[in-house]
N, C-alpha and C. Protein backbone atom coordinates (compact mmCIF):
# COMPACT_ATOMS: atom_id res chain seq x y z
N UNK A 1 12.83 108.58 51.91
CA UNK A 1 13.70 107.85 51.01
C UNK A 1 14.02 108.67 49.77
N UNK A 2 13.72 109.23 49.03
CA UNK A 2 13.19 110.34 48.27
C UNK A 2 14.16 111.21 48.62
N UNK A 3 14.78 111.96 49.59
CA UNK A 3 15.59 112.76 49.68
C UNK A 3 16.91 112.32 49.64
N UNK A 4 17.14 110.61 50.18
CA UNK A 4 18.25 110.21 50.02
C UNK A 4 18.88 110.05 48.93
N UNK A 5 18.08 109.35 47.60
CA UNK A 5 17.63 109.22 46.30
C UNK A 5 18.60 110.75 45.67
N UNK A 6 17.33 111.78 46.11
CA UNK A 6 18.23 112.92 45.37
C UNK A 6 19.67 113.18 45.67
N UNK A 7 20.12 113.16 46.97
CA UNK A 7 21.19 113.13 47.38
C UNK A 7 22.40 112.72 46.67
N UNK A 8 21.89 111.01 46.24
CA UNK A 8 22.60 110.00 45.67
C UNK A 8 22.27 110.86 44.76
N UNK A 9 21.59 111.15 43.42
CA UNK A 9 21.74 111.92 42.47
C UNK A 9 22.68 112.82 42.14
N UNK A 10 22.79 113.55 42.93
CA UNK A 10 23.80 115.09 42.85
C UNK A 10 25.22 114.92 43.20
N UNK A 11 25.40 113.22 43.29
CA UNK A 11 26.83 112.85 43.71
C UNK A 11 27.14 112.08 42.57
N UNK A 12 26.22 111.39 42.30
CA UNK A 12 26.29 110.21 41.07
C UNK A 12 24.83 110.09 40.19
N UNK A 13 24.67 111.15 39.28
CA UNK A 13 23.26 110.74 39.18
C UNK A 13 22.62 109.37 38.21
N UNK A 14 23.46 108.36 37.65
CA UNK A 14 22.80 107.02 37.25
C UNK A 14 22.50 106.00 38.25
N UNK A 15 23.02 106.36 39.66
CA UNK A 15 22.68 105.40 40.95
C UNK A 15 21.65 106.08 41.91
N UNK A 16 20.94 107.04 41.18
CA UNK A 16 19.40 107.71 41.59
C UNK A 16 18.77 107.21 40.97
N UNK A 17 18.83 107.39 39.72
CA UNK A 17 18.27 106.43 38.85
C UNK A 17 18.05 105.09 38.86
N UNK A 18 19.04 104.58 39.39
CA UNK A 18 19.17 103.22 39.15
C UNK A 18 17.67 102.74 40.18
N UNK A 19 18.37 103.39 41.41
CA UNK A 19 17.12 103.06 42.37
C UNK A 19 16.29 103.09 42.49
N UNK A 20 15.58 104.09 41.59
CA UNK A 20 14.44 104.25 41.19
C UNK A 20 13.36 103.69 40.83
N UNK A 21 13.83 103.31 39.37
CA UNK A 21 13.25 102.82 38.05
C UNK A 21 13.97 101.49 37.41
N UNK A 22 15.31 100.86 38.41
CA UNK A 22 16.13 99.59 37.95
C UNK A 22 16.61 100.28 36.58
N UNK A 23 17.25 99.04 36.15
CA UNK A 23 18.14 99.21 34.55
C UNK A 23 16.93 99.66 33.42
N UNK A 24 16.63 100.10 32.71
CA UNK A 24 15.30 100.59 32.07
C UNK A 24 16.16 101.68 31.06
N UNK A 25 15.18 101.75 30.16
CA UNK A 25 15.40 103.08 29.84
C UNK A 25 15.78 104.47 30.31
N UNK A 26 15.22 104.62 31.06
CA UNK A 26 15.62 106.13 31.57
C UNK A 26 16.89 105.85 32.50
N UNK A 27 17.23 104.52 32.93
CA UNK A 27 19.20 104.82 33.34
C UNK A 27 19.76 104.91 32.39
N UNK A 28 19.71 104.45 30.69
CA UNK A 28 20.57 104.47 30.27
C UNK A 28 20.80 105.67 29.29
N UNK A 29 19.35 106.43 29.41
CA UNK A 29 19.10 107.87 28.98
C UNK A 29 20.30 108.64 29.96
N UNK A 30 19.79 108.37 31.00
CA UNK A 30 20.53 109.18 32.17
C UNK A 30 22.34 108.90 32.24
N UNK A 31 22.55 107.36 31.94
CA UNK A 31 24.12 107.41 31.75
C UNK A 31 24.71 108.22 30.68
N UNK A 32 24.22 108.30 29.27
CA UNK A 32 24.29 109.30 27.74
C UNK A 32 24.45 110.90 28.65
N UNK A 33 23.20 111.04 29.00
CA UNK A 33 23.61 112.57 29.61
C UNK A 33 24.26 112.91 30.61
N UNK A 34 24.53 112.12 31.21
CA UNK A 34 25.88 111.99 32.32
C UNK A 34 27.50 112.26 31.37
N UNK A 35 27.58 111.65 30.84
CA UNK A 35 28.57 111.32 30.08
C UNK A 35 28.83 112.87 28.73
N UNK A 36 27.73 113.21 28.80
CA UNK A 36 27.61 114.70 27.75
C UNK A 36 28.12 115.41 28.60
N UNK A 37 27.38 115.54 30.12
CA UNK A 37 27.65 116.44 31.33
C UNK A 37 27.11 116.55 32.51
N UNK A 38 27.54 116.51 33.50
CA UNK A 38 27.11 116.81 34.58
C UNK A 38 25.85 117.17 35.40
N UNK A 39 25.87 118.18 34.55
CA UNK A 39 24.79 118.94 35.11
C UNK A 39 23.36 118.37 34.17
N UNK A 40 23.65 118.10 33.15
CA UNK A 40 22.18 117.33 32.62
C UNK A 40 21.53 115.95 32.85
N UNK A 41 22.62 115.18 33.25
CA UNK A 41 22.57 114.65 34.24
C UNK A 41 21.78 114.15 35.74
N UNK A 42 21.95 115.32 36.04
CA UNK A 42 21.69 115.55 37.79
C UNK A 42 20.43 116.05 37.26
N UNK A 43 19.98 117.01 36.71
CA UNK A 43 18.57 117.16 36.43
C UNK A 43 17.74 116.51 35.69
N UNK A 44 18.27 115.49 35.02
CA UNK A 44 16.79 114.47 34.54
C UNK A 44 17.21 113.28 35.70
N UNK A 45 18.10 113.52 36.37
CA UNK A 45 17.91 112.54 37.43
C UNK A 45 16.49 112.97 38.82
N UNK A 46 16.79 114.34 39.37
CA UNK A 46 16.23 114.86 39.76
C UNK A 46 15.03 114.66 39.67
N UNK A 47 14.67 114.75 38.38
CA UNK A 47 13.27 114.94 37.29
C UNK A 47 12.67 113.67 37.66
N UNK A 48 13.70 112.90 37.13
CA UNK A 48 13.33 111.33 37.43
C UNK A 48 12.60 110.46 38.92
N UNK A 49 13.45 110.81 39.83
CA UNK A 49 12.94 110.98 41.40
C UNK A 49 11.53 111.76 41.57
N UNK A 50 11.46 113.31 41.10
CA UNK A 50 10.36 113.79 41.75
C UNK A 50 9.16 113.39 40.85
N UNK A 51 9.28 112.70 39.67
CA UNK A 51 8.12 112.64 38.76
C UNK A 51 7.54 110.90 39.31
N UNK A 52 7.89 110.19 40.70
CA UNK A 52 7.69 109.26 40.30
C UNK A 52 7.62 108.90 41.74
């Protein structure tokens, strides 16, 4: 499940998140850095998935 997760990340990464950890803090961390960029984004999404 975990790989699908990242998957979903690197396409959309606040709906890796989302799945994760639900609406919480760290999606709406993760929507802010989405919205800065892309790529920071996808890696605290990443982060987010493998730390958990």
């Amino acid at each position: 499940m975990d790989i699908l997760r990242i998957i979903l990340s690197i396409l959309l990464p606040p709906l890796g998140v989302f799945l994760q950890v639900g609406i919480g803090v760290q999606f709406w961390i993760n929507i802010v850095l989405t919205l800065f960029g892309y790529i920071p984004g996808i890696v605290h999404a990443v982060y987010i998935i493998a730390t958990r």
